[in-house]
PDB file of N, CA and C in Angstrom:
ATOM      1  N   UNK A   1     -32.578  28.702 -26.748  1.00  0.00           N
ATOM      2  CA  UNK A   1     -31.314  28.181 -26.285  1.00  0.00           C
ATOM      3  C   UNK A   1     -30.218  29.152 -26.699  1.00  0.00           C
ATOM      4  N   UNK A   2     -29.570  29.587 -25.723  1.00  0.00           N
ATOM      5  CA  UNK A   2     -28.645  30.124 -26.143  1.00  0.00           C
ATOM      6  C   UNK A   2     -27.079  29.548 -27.033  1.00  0.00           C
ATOM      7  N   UNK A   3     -26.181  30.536 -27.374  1.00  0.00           N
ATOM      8  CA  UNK A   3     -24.861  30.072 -27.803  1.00  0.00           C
ATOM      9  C   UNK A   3     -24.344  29.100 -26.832  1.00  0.00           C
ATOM     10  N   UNK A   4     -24.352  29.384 -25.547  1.00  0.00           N
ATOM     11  CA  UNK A   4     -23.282  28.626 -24.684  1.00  0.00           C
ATOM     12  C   UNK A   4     -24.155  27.889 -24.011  1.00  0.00           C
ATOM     13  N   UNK A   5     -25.247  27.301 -23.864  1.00  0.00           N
ATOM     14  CA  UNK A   5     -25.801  26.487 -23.174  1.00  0.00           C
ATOM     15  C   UNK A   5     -25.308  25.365 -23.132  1.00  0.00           C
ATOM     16  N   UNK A   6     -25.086  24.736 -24.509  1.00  0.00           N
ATOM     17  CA  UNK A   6     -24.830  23.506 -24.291  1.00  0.00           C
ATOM     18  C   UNK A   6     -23.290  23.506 -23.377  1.00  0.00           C
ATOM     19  N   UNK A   7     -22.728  24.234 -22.865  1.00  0.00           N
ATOM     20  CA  UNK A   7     -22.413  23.840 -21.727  1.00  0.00           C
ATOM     21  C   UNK A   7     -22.597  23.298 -20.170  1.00  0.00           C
ATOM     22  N   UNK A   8     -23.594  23.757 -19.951  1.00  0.00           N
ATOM     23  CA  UNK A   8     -25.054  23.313 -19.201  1.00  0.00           C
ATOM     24  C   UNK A   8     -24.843  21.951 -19.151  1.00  0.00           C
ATOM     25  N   UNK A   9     -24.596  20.683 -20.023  1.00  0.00           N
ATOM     26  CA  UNK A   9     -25.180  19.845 -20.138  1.00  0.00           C
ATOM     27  C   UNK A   9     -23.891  18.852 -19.634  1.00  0.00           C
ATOM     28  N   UNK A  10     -24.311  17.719 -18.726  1.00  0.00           N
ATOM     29  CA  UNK A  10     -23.368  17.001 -18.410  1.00  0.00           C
ATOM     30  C   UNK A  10     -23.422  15.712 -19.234  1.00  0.00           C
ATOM     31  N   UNK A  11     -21.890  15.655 -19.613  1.00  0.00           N
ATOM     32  CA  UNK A  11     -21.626  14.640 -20.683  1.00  0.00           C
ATOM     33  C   UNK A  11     -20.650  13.274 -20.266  1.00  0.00           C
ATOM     34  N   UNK A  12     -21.597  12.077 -20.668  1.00  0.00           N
ATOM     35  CA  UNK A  12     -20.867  11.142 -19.839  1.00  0.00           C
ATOM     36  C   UNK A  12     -20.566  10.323 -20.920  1.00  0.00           C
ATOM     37  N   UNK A  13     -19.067  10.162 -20.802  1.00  0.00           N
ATOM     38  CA  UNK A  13     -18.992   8.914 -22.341  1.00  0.00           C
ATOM     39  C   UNK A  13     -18.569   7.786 -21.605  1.00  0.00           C
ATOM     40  N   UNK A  14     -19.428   6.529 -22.342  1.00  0.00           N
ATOM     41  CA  UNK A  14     -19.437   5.396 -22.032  1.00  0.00           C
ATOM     42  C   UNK A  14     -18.336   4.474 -22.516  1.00  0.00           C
ATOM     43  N   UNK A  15     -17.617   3.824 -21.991  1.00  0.00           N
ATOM     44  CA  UNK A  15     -16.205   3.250 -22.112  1.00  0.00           C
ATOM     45  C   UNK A  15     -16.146   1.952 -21.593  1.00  0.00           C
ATOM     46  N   UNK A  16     -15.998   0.808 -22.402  1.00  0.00           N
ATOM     47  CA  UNK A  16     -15.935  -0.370 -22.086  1.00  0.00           C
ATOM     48  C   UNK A  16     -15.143  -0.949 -21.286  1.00  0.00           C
ATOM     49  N   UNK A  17     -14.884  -1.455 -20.524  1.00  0.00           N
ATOM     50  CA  UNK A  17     -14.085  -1.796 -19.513  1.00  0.00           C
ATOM     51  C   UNK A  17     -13.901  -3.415 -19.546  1.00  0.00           C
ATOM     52  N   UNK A  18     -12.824  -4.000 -19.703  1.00  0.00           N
ATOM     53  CA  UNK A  18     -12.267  -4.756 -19.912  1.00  0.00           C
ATOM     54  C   UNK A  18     -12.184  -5.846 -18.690  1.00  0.00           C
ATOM     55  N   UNK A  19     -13.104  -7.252 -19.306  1.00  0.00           N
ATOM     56  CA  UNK A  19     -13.814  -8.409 -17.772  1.00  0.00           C
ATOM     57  C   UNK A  19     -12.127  -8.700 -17.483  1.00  0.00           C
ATOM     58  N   UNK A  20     -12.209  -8.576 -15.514  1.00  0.00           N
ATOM     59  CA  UNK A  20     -11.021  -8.707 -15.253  1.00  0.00           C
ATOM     60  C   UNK A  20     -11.464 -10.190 -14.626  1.00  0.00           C
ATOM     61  N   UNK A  21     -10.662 -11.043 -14.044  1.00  0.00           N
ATOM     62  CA  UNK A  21     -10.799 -12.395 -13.062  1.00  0.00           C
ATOM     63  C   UNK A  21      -9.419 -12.828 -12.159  1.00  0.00           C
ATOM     64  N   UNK A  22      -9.606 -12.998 -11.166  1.00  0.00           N
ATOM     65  CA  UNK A  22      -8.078 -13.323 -10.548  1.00  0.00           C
ATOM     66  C   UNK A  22      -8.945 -14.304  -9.249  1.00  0.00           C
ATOM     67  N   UNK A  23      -7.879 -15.623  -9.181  1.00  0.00           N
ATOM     68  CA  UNK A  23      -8.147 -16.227  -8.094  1.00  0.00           C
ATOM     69  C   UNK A  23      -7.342 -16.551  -7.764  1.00  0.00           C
ATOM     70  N   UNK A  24      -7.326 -17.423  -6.910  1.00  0.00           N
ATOM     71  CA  UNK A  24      -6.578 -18.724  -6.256  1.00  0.00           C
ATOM     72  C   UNK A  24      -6.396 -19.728  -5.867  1.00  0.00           C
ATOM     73  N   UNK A  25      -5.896 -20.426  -5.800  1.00  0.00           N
ATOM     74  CA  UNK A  25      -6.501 -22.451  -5.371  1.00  0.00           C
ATOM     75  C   UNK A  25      -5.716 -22.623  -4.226  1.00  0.00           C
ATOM     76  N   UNK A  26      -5.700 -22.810  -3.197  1.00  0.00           N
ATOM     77  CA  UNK A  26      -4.995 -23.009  -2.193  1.00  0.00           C
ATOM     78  C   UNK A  26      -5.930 -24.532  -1.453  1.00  0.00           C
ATOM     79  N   UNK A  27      -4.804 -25.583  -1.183  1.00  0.00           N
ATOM     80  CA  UNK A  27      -5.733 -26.902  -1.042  1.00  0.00           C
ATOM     81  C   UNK A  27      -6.953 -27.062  -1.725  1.00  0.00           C
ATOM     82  N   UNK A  28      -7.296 -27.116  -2.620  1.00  0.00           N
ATOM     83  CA  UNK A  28      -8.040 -27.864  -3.495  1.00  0.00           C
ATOM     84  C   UNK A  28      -8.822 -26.954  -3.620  1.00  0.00           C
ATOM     85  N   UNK A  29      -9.383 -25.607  -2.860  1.00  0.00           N
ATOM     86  CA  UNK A  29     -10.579 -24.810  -2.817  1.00  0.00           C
ATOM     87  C   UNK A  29      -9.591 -23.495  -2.916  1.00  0.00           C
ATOM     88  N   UNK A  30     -10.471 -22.950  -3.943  1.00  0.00           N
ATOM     89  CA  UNK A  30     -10.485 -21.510  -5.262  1.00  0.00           C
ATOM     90  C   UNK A  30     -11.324 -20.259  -4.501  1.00  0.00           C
ATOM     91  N   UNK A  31     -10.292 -19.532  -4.282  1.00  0.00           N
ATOM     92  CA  UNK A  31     -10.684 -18.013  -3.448  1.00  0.00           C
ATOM     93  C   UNK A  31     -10.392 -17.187  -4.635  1.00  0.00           C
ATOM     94  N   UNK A  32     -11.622 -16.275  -4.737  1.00  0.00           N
ATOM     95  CA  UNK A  32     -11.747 -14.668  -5.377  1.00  0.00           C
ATOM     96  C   UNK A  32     -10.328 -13.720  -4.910  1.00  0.00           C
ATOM     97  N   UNK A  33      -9.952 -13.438  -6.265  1.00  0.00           N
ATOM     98  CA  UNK A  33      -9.260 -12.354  -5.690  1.00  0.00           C
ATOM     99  C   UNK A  33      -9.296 -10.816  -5.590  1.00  0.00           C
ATOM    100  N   UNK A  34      -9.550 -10.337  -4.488  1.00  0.00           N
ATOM    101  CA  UNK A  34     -10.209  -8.815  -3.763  1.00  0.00           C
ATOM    102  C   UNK A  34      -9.119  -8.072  -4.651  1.00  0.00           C
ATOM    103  N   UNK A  35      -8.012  -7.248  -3.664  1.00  0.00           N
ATOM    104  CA  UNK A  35      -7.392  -6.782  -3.792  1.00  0.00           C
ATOM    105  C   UNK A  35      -5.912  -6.879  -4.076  1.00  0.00           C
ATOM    106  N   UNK A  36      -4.863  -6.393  -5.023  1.00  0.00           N
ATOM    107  CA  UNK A  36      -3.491  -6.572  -5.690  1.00  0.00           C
ATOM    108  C   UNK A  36      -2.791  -5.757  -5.536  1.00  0.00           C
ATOM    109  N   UNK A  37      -1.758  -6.283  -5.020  1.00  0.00           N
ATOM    110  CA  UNK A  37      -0.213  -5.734  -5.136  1.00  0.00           C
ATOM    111  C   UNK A  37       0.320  -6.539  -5.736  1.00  0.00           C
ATOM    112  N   UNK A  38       1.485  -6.187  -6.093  1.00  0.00           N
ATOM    113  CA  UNK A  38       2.848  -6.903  -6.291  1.00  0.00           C
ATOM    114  C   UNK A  38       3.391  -7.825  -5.576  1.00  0.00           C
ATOM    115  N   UNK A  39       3.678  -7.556  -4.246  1.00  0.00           N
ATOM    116  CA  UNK A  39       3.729  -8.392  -3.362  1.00  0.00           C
ATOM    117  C   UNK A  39       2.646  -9.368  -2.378  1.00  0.00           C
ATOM    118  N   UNK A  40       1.402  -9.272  -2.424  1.00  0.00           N
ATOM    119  CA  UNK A  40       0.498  -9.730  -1.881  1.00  0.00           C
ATOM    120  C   UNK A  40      -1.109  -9.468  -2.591  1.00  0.00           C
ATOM    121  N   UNK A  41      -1.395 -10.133  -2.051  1.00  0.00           N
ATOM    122  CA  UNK A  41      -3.106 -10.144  -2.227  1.00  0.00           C
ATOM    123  C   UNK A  41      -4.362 -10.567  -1.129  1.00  0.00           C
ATOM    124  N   UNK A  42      -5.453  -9.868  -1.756  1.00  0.00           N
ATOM    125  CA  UNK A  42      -6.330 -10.004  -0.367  1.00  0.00           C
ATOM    126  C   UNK A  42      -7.359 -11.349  -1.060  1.00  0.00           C
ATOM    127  N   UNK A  43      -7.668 -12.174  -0.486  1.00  0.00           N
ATOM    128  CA  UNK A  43      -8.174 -13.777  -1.014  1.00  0.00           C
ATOM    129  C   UNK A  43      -9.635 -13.616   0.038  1.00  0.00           C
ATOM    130  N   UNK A  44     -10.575 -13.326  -0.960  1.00  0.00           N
ATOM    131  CA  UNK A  44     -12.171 -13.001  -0.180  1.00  0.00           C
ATOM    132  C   UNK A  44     -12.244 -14.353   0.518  1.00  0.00           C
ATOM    133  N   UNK A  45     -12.844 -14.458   1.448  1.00  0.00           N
ATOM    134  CA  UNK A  45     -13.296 -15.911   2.483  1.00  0.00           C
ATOM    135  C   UNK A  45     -12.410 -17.187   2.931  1.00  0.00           C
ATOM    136  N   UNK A  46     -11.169 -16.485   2.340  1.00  0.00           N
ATOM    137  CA  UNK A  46      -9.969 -17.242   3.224  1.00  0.00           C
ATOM    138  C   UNK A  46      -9.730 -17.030   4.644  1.00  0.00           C
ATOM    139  N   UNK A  47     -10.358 -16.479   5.566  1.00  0.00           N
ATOM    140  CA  UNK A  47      -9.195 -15.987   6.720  1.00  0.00           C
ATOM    141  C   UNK A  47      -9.421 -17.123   7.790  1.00  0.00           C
ATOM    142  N   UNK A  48     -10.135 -18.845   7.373  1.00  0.00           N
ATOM    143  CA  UNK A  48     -10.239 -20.274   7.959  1.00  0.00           C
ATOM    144  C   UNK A  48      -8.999 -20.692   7.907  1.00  0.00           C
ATOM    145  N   UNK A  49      -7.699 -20.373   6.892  1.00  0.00           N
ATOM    146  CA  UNK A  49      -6.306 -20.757   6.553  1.00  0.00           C
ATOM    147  C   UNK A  49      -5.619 -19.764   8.129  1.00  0.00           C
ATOM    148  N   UNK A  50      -5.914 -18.952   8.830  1.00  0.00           N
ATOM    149  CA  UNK A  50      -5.266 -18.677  10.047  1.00  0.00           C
ATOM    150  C   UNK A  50      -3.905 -17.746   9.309  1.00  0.00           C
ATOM    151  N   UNK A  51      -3.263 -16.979  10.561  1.00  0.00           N
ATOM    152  CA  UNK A  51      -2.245 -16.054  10.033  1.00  0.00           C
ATOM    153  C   UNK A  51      -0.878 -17.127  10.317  1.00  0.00           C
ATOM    154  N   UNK A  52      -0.249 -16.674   9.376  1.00  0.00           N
ATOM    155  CA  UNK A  52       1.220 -17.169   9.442  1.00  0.00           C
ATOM    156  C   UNK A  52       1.096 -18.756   8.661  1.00  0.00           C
ATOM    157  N   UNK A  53      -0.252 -19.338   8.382  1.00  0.00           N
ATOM    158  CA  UNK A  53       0.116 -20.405   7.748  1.00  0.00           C
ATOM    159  C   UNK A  53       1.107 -20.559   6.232  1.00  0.00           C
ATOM    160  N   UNK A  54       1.724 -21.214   5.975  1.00  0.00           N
ATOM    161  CA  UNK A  54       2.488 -21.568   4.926  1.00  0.00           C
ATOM    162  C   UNK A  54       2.125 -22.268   3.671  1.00  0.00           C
ATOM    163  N   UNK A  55       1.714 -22.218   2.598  1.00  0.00           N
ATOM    164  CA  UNK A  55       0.984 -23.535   1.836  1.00  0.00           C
ATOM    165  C   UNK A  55       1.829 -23.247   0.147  1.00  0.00           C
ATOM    166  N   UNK A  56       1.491 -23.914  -0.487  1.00  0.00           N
ATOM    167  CA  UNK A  56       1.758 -23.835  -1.909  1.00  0.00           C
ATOM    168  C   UNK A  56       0.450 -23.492  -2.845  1.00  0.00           C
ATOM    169  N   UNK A  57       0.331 -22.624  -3.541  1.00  0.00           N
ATOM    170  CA  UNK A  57      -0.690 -21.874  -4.108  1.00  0.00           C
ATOM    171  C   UNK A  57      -0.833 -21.615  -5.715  1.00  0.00           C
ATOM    172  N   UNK A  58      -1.750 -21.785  -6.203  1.00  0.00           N
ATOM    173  CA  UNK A  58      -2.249 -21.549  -7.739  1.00  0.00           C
ATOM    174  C   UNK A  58      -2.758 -20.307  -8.013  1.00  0.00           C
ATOM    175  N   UNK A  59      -2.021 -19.524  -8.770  1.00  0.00           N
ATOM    176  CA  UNK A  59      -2.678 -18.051  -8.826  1.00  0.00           C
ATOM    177  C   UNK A  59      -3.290 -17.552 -10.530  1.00  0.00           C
ATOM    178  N   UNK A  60      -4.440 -17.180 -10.525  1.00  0.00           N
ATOM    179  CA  UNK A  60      -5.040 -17.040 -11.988  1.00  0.00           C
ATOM    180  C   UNK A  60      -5.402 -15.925 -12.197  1.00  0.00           C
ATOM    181  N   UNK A  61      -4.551 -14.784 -13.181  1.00  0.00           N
ATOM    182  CA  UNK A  61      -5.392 -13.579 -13.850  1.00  0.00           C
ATOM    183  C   UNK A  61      -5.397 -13.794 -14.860  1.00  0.00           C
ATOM    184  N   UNK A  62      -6.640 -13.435 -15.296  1.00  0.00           N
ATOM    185  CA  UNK A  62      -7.420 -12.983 -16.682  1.00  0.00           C
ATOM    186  C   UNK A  62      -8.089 -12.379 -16.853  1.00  0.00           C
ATOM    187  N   UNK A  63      -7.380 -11.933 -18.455  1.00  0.00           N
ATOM    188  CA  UNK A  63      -8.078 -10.248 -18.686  1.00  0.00           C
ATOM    189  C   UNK A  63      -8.382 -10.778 -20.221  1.00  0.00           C
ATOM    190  N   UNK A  64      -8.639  -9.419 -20.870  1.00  0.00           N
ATOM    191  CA  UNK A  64      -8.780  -9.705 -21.983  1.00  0.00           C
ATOM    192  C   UNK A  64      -7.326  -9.899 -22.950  1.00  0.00           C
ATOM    193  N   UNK A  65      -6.622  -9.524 -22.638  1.00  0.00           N
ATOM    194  CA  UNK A  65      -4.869  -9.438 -23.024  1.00  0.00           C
ATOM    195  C   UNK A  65      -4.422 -10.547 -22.789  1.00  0.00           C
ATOM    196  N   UNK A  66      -4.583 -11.187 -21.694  1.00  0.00           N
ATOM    197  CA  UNK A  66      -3.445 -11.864 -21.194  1.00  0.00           C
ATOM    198  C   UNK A  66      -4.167 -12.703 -20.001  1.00  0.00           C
ATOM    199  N   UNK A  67      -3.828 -14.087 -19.958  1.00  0.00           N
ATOM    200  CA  UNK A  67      -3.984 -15.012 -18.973  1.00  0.00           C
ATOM    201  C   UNK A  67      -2.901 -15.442 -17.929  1.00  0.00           C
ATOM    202  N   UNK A  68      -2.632 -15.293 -16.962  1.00  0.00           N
ATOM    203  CA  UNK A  68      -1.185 -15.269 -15.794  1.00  0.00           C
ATOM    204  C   UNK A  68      -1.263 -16.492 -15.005  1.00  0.00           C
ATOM    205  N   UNK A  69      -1.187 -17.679 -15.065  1.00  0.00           N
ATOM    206  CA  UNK A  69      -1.158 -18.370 -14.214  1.00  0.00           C
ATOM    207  C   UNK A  69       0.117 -19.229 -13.303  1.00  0.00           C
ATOM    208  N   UNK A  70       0.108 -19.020 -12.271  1.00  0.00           N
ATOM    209  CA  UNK A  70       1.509 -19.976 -11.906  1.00  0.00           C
ATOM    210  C   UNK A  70       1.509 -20.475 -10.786  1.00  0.00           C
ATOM    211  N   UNK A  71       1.920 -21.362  -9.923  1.00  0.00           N
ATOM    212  CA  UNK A  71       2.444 -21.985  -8.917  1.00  0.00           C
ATOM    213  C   UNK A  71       3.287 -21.579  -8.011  1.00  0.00           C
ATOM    214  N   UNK A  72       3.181 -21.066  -7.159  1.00  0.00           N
ATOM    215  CA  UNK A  72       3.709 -20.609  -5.945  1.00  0.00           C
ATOM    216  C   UNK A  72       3.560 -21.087  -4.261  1.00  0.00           C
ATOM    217  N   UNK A  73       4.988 -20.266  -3.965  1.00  0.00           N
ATOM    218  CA  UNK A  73       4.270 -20.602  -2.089  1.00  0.00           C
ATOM    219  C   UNK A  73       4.117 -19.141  -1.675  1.00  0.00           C
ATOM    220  N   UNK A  74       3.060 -19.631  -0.569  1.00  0.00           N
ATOM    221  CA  UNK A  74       2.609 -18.077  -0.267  1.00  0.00           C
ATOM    222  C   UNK A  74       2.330 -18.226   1.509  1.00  0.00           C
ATOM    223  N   UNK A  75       1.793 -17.340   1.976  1.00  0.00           N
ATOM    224  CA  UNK A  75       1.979 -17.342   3.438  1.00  0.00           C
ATOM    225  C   UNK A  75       0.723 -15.935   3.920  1.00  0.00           C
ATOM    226  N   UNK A  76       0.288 -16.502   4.822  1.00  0.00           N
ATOM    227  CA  UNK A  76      -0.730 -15.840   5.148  1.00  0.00           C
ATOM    228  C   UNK A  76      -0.310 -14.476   6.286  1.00  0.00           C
ATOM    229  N   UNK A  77      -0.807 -13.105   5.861  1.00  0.00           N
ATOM    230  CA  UNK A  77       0.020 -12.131   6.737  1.00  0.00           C
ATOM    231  C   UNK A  77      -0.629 -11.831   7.701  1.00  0.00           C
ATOM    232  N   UNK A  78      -2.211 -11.498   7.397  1.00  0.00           N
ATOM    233  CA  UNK A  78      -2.730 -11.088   8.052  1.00  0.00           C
ATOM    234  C   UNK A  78      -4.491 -11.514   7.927  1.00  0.00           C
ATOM    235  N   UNK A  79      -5.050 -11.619   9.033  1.00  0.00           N
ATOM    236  CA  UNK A  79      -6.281 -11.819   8.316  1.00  0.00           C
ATOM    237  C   UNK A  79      -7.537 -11.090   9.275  1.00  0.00           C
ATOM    238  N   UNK A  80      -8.494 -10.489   8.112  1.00  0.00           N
ATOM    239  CA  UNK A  80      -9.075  -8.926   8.041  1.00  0.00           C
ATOM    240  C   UNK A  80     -10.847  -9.603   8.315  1.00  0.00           C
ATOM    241  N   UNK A  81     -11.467  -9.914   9.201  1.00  0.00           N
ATOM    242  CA  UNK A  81     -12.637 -10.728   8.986  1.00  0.00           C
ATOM    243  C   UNK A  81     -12.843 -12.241   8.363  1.00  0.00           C
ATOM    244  N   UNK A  82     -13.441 -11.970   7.028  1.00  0.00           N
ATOM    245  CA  UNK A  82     -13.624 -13.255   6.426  1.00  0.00           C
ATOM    246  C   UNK A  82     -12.200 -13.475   5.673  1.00  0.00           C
ATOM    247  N   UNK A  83     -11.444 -12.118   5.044  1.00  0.00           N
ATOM    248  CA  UNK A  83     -10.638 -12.099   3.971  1.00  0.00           C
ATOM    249  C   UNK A  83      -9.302 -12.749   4.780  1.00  0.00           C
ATOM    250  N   UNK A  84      -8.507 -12.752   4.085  1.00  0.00           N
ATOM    251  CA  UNK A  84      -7.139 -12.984   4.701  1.00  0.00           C
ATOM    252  C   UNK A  84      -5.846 -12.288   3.298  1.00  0.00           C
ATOM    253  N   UNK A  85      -4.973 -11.280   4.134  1.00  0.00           N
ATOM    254  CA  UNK A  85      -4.341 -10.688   3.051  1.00  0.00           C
ATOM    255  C   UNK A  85      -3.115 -11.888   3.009  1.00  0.00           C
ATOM    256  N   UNK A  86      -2.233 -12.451   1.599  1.00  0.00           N
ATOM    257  CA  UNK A  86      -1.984 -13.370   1.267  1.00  0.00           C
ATOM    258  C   UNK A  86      -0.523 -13.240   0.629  1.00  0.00           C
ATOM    259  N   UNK A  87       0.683 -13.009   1.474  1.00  0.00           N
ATOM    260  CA  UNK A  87       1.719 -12.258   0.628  1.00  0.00           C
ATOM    261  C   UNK A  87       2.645 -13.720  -0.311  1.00  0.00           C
ATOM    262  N   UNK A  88       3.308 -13.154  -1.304  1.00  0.00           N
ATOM    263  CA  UNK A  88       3.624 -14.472  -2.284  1.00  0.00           C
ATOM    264  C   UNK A  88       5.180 -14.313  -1.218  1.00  0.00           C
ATOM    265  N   UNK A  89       5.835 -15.596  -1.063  1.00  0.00           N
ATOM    266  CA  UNK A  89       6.815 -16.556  -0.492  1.00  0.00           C
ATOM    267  C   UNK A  89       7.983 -16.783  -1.655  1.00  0.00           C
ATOM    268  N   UNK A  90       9.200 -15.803  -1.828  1.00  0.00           N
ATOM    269  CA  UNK A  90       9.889 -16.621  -2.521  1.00  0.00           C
ATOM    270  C   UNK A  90       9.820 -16.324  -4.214  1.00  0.00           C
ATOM    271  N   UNK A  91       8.572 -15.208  -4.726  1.00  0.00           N
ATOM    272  CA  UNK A  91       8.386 -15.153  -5.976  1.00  0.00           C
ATOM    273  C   UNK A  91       9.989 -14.535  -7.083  1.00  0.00           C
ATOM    274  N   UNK A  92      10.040 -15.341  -7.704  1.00  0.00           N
ATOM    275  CA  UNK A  92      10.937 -15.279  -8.903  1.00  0.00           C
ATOM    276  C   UNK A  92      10.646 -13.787  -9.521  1.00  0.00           C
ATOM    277  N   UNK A  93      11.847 -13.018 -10.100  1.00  0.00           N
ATOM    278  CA  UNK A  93      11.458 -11.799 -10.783  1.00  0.00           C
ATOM    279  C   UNK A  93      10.741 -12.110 -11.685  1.00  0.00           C
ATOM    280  N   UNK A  94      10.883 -13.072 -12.640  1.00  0.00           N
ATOM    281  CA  UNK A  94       9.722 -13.419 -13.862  1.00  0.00           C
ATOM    282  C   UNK A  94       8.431 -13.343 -13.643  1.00  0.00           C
ATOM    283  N   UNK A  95       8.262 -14.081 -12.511  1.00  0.00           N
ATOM    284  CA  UNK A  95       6.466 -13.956 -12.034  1.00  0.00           C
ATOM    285  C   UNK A  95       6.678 -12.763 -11.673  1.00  0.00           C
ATOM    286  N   UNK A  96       7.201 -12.126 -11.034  1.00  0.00           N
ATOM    287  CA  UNK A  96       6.860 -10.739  -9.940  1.00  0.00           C
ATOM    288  C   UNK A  96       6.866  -9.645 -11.499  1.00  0.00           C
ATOM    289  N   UNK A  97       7.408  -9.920 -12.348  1.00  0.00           N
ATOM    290  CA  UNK A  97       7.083  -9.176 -13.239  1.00  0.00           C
ATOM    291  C   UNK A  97       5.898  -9.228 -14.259  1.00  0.00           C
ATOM    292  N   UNK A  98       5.403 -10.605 -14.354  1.00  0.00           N
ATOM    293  CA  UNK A  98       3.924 -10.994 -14.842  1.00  0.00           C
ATOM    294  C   UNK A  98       2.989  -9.862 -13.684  1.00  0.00           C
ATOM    295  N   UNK A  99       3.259 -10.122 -12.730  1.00  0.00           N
ATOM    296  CA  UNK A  99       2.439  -9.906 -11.768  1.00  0.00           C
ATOM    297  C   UNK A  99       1.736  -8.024 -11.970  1.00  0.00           C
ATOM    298  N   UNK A 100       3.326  -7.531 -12.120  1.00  0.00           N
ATOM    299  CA  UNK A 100       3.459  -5.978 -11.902  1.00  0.00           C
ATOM    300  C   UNK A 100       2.675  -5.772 -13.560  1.00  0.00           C
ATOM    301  N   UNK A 101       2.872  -6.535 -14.448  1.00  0.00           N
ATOM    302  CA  UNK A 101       2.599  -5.850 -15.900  1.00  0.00           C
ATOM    303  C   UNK A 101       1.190  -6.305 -15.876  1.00  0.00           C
ATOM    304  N   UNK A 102       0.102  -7.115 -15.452  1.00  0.00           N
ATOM    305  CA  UNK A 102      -0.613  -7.567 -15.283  1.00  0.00           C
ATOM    306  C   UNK A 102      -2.090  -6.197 -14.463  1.00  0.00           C
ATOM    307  N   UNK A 103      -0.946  -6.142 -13.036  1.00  0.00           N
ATOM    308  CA  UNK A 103      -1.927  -4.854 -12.309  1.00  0.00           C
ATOM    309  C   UNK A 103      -1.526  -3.537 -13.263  1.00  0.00           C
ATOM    310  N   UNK A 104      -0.647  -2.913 -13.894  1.00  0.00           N
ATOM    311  CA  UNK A 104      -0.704  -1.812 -14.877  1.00  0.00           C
ATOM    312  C   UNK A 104      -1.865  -2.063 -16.229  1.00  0.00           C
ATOM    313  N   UNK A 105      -1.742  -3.038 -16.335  1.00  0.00           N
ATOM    314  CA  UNK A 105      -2.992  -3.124 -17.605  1.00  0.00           C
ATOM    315  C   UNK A 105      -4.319  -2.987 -16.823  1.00  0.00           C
ATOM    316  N   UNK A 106      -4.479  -3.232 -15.598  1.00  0.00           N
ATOM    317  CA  UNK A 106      -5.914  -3.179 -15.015  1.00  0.00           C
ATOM    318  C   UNK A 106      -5.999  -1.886 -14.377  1.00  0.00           C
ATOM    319  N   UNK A 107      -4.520  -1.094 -13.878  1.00  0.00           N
ATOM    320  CA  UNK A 107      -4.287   0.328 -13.543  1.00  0.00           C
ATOM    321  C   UNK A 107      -5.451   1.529 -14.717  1.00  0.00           C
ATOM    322  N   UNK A 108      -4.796   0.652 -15.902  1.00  0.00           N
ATOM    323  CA  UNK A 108      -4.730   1.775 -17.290  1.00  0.00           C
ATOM    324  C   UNK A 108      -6.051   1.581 -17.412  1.00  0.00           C
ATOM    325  N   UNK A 109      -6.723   0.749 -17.333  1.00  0.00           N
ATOM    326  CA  UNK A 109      -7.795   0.122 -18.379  1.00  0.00           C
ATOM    327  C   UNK A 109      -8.860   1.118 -16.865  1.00  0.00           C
ATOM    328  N   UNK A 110      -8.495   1.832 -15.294  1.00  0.00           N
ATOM    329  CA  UNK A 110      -9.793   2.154 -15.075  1.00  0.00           C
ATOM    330  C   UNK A 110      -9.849   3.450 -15.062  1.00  0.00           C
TER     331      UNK A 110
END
């Protein structure tokens, strides 16, 4: 083996990654949550709620930091197959700022 071989060698460090969870309750039944913005979200096997509907909504992240839950109205923008993307109605800067500090910890953590 030479001096510099061990450059040769590919090195993978293993890094724990932090269990994320986000849903939603919209009428009584709890949709996965896909994808996050700030302003919206994509709600896996919602797109039976139709575009443009209006409803009042339960939204849940949890991480290892921090649990986010709150009550909102939200409105359906668009819907992508099964999914339906899900923009929030009306959100208060307080939540919209849970919201934003919430996706930066899941930004950092990949």
């Amino acid at each position: 083996m030479g001096v510099f071989d061990f450059l040769k060698k590919d090195v993978v460090e293993k890094v724990k990654v932090p269990a994320l969870t986000a849903s939603v309750v919209i009428n009584s039944k709890t949709y996965p949550i896909g994808n996050m913005a700030v302003d919206s979200f994509t709600a896996t096997g919602a797109a039976s709620l139709g575009k443009g509907t209006a409803f009042k909504m339960k939204v849940a992240f949890k991480d290892s930091k921090e649990n986010v839950a709150f009550v909102c109205d939200g409105q359906v923008a668009t819907v992508m197959g099964k999914d339906a993307k899900i923009s929030y109605v009306g959100l208060d800067e307080a939540r919209r700022l849970k919201v934003a500090g919430f996706l930066t910890r899941y930004l950092r953590s990949r």
